[in-house]
C-alpha atoms as a PDB file:
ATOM      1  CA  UNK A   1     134.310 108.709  83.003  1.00  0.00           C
ATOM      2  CA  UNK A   2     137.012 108.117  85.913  1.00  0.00           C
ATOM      3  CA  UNK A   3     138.314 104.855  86.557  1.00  0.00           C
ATOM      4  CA  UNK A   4     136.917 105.405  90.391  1.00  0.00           C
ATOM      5  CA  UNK A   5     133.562 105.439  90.241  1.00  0.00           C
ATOM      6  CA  UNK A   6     131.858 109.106  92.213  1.00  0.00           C
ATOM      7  CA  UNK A   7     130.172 107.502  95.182  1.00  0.00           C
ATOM      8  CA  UNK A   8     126.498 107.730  95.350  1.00  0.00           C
ATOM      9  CA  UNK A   9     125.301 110.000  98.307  1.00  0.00           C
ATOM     10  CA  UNK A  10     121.948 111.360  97.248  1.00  0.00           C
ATOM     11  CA  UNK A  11     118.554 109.580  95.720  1.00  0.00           C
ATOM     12  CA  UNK A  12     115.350 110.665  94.142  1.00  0.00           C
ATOM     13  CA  UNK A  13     112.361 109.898  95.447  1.00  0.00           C
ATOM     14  CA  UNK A  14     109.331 110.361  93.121  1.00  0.00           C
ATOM     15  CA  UNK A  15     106.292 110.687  94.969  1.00  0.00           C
ATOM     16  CA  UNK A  16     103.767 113.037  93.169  1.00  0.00           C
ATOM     17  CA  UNK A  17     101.365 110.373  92.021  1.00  0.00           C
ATOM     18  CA  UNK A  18      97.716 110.861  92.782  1.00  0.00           C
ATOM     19  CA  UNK A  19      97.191 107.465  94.122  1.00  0.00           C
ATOM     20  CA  UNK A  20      93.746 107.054  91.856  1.00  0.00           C
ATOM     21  CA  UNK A  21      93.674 103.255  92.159  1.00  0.00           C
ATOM     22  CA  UNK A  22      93.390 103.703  95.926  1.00  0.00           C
ATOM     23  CA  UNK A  23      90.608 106.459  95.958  1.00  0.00           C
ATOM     24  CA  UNK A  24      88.365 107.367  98.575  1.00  0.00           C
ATOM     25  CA  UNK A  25      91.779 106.473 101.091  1.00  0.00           C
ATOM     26  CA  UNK A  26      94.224 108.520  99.107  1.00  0.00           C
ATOM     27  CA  UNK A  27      92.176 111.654  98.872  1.00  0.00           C
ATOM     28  CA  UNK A  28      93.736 113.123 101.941  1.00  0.00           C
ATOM     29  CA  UNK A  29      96.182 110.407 102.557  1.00  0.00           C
ATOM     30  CA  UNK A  30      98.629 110.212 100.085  1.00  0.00           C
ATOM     31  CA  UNK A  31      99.366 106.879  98.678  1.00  0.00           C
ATOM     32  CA  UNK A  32     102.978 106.937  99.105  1.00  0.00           C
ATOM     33  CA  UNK A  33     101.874 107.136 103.898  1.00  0.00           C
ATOM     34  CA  UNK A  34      99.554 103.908 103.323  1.00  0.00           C
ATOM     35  CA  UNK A  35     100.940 101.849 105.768  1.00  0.00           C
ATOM     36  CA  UNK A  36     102.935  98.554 105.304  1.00  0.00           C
ATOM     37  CA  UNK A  37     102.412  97.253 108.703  1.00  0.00           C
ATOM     38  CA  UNK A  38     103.124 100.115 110.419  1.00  0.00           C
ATOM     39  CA  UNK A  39     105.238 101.564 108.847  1.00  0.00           C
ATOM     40  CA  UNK A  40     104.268 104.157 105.424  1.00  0.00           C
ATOM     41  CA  UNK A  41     105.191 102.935 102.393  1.00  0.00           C
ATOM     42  CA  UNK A  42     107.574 105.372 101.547  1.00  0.00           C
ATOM     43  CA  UNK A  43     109.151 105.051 104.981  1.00  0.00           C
ATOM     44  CA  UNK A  44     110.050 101.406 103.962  1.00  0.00           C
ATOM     45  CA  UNK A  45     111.791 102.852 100.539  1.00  0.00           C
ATOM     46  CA  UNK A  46     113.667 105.182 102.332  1.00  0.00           C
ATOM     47  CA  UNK A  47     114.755 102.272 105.007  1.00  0.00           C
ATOM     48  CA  UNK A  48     116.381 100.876 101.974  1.00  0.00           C
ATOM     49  CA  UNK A  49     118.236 103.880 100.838  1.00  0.00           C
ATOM     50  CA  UNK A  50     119.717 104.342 103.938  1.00  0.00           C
ATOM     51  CA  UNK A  51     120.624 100.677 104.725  1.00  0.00           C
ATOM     52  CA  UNK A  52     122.615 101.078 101.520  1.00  0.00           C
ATOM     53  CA  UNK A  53     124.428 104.460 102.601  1.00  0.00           C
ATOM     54  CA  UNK A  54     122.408 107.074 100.862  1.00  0.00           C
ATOM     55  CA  UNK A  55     122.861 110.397 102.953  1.00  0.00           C
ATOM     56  CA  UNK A  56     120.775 113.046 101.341  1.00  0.00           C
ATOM     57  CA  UNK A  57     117.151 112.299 100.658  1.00  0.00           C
ATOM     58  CA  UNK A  58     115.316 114.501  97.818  1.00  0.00           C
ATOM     59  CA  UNK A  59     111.430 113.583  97.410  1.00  0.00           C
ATOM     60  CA  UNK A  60     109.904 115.118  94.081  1.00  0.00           C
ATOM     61  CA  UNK A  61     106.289 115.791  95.362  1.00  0.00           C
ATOM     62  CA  UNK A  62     103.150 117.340  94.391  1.00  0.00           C
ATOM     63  CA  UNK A  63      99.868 119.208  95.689  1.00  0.00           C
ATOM     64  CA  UNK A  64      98.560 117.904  99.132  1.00  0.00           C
ATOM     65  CA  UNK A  65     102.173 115.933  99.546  1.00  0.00           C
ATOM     66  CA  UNK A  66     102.573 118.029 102.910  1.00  0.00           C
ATOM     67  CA  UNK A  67     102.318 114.764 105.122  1.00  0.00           C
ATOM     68  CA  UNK A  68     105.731 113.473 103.592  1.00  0.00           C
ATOM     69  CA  UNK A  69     107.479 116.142 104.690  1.00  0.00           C
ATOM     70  CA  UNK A  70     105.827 116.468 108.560  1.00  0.00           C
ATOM     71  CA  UNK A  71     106.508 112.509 108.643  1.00  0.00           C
ATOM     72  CA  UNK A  72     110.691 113.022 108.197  1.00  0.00           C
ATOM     73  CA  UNK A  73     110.597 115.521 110.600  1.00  0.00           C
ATOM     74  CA  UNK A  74     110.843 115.946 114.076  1.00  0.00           C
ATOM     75  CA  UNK A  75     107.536 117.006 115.997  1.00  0.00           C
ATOM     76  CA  UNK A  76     108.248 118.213 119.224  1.00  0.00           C
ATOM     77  CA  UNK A  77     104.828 117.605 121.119  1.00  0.00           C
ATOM     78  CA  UNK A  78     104.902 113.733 120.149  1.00  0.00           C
ATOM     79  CA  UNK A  79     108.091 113.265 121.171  1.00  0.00           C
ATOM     80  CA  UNK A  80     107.543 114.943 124.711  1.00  0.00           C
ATOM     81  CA  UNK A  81     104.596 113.590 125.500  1.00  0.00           C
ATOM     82  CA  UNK A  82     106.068 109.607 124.694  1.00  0.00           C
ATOM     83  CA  UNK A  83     108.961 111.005 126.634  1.00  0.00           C
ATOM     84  CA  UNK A  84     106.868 111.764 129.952  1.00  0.00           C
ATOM     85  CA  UNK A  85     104.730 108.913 129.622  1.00  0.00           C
ATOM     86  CA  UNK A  86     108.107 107.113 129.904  1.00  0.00           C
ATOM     87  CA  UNK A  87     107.270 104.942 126.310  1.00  0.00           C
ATOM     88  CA  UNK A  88     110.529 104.531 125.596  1.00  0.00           C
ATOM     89  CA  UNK A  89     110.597 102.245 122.783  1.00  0.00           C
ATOM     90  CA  UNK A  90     108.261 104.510 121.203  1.00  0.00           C
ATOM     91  CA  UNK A  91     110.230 107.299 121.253  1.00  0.00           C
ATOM     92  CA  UNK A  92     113.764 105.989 120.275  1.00  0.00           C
ATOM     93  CA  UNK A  93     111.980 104.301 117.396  1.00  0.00           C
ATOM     94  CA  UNK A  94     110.738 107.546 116.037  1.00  0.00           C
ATOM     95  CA  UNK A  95     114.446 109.391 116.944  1.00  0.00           C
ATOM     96  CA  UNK A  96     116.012 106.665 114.725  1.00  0.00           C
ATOM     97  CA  UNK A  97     114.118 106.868 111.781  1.00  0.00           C
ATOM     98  CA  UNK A  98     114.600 110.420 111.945  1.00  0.00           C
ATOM     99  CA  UNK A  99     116.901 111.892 108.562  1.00  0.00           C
ATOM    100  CA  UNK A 100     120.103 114.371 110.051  1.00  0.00           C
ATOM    101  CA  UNK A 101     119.514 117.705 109.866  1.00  0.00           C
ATOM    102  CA  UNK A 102     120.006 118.771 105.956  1.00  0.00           C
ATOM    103  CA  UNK A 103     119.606 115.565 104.621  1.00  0.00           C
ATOM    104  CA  UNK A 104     116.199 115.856 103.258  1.00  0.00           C
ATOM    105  CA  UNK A 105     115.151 118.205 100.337  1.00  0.00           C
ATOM    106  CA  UNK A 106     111.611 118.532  98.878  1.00  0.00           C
ATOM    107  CA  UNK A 107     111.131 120.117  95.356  1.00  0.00           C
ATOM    108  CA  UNK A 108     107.759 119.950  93.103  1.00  0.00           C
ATOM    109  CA  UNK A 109     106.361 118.445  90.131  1.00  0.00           C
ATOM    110  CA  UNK A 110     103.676 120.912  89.513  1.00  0.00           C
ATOM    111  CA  UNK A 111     102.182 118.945  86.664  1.00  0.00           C
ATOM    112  CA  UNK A 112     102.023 115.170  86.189  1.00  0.00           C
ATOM    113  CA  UNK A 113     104.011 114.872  82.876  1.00  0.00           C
ATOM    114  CA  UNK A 114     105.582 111.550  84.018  1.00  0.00           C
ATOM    115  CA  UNK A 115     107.906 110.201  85.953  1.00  0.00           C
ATOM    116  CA  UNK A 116     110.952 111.274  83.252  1.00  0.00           C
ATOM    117  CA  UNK A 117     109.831 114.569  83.739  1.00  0.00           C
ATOM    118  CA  UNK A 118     109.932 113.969  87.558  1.00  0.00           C
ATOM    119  CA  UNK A 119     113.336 112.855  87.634  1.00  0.00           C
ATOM    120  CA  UNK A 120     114.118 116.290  85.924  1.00  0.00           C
ATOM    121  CA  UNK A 121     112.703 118.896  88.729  1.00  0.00           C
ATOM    122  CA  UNK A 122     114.838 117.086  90.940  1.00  0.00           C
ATOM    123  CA  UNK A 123     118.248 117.857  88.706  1.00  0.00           C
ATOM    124  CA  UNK A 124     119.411 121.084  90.706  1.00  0.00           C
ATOM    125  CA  UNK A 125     118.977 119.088  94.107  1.00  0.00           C
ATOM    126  CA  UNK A 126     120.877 116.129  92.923  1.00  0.00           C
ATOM    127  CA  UNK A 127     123.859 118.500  90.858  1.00  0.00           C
ATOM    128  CA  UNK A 128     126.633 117.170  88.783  1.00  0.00           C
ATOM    129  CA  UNK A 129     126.643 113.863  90.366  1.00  0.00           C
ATOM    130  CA  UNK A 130     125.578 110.061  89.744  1.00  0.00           C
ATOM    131  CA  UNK A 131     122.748 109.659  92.171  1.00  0.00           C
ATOM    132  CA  UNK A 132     120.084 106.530  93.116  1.00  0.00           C
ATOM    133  CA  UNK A 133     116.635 106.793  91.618  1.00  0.00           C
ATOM    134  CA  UNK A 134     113.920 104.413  94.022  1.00  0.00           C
ATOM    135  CA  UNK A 135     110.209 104.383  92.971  1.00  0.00           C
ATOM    136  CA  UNK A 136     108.454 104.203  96.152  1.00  0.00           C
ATOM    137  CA  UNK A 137     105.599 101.834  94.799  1.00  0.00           C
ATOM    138  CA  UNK A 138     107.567  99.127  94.312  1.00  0.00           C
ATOM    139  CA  UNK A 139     108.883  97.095  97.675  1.00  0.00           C
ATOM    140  CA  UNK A 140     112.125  95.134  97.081  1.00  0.00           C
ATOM    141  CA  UNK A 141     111.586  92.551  99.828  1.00  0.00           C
ATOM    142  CA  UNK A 142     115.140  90.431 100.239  1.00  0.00           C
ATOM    143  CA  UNK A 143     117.380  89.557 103.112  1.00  0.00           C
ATOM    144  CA  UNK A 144     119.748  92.279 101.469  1.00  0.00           C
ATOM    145  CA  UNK A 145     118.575  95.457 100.350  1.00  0.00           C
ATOM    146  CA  UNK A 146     118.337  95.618  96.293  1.00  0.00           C
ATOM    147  CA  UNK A 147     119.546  99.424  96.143  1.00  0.00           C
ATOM    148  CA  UNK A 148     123.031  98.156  98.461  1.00  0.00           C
ATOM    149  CA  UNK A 149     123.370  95.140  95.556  1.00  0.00           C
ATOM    150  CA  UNK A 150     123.485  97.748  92.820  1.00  0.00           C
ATOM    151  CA  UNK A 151     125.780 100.382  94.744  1.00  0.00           C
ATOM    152  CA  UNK A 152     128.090  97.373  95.268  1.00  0.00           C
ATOM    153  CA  UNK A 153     128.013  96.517  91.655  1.00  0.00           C
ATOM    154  CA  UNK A 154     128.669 100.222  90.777  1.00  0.00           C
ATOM    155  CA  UNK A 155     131.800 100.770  92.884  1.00  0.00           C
ATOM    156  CA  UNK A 156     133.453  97.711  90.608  1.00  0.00           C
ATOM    157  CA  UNK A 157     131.593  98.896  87.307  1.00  0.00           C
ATOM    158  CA  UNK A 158     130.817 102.748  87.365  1.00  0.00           C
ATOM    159  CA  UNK A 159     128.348 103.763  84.988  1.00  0.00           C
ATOM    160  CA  UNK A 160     124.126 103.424  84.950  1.00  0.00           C
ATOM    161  CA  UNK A 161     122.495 100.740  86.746  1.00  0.00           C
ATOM    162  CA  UNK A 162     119.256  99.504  86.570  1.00  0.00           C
ATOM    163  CA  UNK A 163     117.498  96.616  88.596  1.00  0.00           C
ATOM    164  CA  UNK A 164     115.338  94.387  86.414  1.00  0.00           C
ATOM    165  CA  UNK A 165     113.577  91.112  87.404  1.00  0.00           C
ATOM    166  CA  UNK A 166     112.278  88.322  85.317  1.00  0.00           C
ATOM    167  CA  UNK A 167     108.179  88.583  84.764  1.00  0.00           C
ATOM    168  CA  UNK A 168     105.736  86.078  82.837  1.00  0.00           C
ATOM    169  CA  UNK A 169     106.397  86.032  79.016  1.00  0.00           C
ATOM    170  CA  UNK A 170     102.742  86.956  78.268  1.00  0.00           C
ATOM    171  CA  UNK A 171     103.397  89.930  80.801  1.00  0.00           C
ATOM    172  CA  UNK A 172     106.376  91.855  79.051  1.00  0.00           C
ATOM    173  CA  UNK A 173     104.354  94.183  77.313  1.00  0.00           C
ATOM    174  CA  UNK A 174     103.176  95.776  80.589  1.00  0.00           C
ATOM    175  CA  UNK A 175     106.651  97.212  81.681  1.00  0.00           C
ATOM    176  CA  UNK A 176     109.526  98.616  80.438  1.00  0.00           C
ATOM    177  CA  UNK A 177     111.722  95.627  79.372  1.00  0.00           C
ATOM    178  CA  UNK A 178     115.760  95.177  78.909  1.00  0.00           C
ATOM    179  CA  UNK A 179     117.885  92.846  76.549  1.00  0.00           C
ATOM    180  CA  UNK A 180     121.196  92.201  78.164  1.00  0.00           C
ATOM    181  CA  UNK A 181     124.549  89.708  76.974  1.00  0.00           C
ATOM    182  CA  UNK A 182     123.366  86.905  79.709  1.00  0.00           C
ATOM    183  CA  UNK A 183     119.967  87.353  81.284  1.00  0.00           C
ATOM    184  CA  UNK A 184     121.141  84.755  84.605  1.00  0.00           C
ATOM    185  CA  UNK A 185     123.799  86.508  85.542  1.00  0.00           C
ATOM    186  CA  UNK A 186     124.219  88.287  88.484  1.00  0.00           C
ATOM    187  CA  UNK A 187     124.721  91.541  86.651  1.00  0.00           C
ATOM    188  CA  UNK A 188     124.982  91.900  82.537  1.00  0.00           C
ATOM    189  CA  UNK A 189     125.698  94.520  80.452  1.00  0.00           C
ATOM    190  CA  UNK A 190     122.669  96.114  78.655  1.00  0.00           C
ATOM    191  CA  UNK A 191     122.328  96.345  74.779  1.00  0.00           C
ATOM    192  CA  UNK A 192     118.521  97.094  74.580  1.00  0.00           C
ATOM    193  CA  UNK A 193     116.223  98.462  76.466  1.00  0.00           C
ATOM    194  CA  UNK A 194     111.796  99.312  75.371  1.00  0.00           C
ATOM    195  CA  UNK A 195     109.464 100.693  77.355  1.00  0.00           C
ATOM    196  CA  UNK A 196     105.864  98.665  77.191  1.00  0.00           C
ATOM    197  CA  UNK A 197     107.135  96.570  74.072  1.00  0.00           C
ATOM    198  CA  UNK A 198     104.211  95.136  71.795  1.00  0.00           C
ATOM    199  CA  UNK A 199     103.087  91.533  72.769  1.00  0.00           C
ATOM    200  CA  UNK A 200     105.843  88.850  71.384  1.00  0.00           C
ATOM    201  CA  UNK A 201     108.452  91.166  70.223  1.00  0.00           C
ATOM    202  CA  UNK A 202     110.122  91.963  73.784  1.00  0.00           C
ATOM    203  CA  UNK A 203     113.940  91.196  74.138  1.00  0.00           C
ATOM    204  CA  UNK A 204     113.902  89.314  76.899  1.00  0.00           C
ATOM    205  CA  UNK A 205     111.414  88.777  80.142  1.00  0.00           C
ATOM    206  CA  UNK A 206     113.484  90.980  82.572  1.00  0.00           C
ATOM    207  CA  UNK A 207     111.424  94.047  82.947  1.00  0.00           C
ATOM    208  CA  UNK A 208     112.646  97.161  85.425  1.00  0.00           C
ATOM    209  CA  UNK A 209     111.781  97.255  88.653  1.00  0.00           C
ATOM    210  CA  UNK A 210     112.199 100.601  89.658  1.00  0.00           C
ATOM    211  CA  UNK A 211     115.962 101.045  91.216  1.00  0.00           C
ATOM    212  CA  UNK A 212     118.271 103.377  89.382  1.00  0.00           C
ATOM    213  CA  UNK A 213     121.305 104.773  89.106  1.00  0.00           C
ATOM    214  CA  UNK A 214     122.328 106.975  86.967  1.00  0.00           C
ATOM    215  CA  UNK A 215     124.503 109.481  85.719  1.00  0.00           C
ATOM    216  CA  UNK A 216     123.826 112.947  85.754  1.00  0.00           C
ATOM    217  CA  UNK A 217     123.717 113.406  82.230  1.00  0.00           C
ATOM    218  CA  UNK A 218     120.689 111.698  81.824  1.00  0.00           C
ATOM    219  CA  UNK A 219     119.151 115.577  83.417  1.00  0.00           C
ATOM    220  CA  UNK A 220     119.803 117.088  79.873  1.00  0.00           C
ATOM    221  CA  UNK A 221     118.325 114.770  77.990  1.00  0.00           C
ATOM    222  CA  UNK A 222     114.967 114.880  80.104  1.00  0.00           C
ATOM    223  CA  UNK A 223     115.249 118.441  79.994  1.00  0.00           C
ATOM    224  CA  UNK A 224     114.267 118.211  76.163  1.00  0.00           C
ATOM    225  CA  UNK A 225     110.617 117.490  77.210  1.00  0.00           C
ATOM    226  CA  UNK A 226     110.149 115.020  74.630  1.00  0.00           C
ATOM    227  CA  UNK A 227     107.265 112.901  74.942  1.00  0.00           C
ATOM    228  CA  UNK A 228     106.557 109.263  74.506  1.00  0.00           C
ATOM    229  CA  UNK A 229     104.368 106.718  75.865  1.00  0.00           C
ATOM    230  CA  UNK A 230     100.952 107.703  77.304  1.00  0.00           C
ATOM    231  CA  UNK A 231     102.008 111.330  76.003  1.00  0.00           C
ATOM    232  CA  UNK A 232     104.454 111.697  78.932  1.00  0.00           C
ATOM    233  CA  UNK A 233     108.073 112.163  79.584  1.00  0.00           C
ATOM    234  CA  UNK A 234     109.512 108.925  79.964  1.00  0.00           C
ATOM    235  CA  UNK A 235     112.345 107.924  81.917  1.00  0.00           C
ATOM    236  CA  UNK A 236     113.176 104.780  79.695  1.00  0.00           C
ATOM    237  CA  UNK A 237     113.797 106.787  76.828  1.00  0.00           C
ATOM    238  CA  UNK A 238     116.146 109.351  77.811  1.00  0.00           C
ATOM    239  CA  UNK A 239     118.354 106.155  79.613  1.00  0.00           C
ATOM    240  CA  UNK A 240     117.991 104.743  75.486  1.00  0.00           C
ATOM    241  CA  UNK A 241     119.302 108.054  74.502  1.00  0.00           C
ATOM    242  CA  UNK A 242     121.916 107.870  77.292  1.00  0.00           C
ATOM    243  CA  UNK A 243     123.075 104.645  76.610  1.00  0.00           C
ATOM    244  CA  UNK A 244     123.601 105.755  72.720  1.00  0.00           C
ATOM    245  CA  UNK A 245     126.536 107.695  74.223  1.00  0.00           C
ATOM    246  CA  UNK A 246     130.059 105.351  74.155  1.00  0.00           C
ATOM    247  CA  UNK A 247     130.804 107.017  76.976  1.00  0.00           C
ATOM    248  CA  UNK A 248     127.776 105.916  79.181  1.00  0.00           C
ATOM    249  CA  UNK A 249     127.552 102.179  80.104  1.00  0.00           C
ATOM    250  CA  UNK A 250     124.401 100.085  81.230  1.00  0.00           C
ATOM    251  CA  UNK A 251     124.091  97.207  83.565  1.00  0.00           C
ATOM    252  CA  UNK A 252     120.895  95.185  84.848  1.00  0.00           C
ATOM    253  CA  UNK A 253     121.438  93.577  87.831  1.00  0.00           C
ATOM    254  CA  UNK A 254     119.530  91.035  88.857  1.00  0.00           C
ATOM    255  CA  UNK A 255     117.007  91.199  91.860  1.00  0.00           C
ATOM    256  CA  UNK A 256     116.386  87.995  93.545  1.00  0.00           C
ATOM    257  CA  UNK A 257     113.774  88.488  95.830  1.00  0.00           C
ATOM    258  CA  UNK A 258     110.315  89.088  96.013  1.00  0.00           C
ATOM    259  CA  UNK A 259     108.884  92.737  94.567  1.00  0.00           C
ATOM    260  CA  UNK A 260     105.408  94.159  96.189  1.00  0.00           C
ATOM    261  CA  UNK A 261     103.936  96.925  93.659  1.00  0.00           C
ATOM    262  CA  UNK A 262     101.885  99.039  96.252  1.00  0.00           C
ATOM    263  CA  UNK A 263     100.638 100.802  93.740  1.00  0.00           C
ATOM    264  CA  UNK A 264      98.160  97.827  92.601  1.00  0.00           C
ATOM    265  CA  UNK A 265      95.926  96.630  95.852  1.00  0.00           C
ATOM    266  CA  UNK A 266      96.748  93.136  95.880  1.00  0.00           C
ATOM    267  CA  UNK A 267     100.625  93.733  95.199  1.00  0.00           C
ATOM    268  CA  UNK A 268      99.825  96.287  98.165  1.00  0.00           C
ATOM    269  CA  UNK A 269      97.291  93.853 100.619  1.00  0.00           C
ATOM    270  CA  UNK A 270     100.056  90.696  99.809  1.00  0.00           C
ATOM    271  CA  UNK A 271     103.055  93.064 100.589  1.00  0.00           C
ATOM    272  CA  UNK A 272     101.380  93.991 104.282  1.00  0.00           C
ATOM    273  CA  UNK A 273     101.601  89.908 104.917  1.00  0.00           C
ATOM    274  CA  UNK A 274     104.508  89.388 103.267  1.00  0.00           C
ATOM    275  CA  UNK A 275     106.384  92.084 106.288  1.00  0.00           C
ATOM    276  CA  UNK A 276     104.014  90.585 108.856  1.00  0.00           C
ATOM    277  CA  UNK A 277     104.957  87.459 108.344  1.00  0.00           C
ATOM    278  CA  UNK A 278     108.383  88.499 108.496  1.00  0.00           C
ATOM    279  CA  UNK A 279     108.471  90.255 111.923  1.00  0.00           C
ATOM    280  CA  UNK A 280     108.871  87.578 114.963  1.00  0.00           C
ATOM    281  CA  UNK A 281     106.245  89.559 116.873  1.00  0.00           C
ATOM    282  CA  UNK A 282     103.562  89.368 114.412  1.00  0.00           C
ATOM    283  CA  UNK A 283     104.155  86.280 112.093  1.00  0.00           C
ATOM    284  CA  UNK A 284     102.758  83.504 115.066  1.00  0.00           C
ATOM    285  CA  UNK A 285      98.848  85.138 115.406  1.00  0.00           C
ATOM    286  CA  UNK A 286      98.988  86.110 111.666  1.00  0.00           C
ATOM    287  CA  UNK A 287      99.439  82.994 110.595  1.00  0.00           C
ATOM    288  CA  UNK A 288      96.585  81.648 112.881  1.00  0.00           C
ATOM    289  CA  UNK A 289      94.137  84.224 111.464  1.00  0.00           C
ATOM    290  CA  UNK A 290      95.042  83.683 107.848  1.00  0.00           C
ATOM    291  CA  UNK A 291      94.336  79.952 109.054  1.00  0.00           C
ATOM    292  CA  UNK A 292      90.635  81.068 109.060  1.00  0.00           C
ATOM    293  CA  UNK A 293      90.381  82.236 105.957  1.00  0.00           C
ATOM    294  CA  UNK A 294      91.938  79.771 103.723  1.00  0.00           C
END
């Protein structure tokens, strides 16, 4: 590798899951435009790639996905209409959340062989570049976005990056897990990383929480097919393969704040008060109605 680090201008957004926890609502909805407040999901994930400089967006999607793409782009009768009622607010909020022309791509994952295998159909989008990976179920709530942490932490370090969190010992064998030289520091190289390790034999209690970034030449090494847990193609294990390579170094870095997986329904219900109770207009009456429930 270069002593200059390649800058990161594109992530991956993987968003061809079916959404079964959240059936009957996700059969036409996908689960990635469930709304967070009022704004989709997905919509907040992107938020945080752009807040941390990311200029081309590529969303790995799947059958029925159609909504993603009508939602980053413009729609002309909307935006007239707001525009002669004279809602102005309304209208320059939908202009600014708008991607550039050419900055979003869309490619599919015809069949759900995991997310490894995800990453993969997005390899002639992203290139011969290093490139941010965000899993759109997981909300990184902080005062500073977690993807801009890591991209700051690449520029001095180059190489992979991955953004792990400490979890509940009794909890490790649930997610992919990472064993790194000093597990409170701010960012620590990695020497081990397991996906779902058996109960009691996990390396440390940092698991990954779904920020990336990565090399390209983690593409080849998904492009074997090779499967592993839950007879898919898993991410975690080409980054072991990768990380075999001298060449090819691995950093956690820490994530301090509070993680919403919107993929469960209470990580998903506490993640819609969580950004209420954030927002000045919202956060007074909320907290009077949660009043009458607790």
């Amino acid at each position: 590798m270069s002593s200059t680090p390649r800058r990161i201008r594109k992530a991956v957004f993987p968003v061809a899951g079916l959404g079964t926890r959240f059936l009957p609502a996700t059969k036409a909805v996908p689960k990635e435009m469930l709304t967070v407040v009022d704004r989709p999901v997905i919509q907040h994930v992107v938020d945080e790639a752009r807040a941390a400089g990311i200029e081309h967006f590529i969303f790995v999607t799947g059958r029925n996905k159609g909504v993603i793409e009508d939602h980053f782009d413009s729609q002309f009768e909307l935006e007239r209409t707001l525009a002669e009622r004279g809602k102005k607010a309304e209208l320059e909020l939908l202009i600014r959340d708008l991607p550039g022309a050419g900055q979003t791509s869309f490619t599919r994952q015809q069949q759900p062989l995991g997310l490894g295998h995800a990453v993969w159909c997005a390899r002639d989008l992203v290139g011969d570049e290093p490139f941010a990976l965000l899993l759109p179920d997981m909300l990184h709530h902080s005062s500073k976005p977690c993807l801009s942490t890591m991209i700051a932490a690449y520029a001095e370090r180059g190489g992979n990056l991955v953004a792990v969190s400490p979890v509940p010992e009794d909890q490790t064998h649930m997610y992919g897990i990472v064993g790194v030289a000093d597990p409170n520091a701010p960012v620590s190289p990695i020497h081990t990383m397991v996906e779902k390790p058996p109960r009691g034999t996990a390396p440390s209690n940092l698991h990954i929480t779904g920020r990336y970034i990565l090399q390209p030449e983690i593409f080849a090494l998904l492009g074997r097919h090779e499967r592993g847990s839950g007879g898919e193609i898993q991410l975690t294990d080409a980054m072991i393969k990768l990380a075999a390579d001298p060449d090819q170094k691995f950093f956690a870095v820490r994530f301090d704040g509070t993680i919403y997986d919107c993929g469960s329904k209470i990580g998903f219900l506490a993640a819609n008060i969580a950004y209420a109770l954030a927002r000045d207009d919202l956060a007074p009456a909320l907290k009077q109605e949660l009043r009458k429930f607790i």
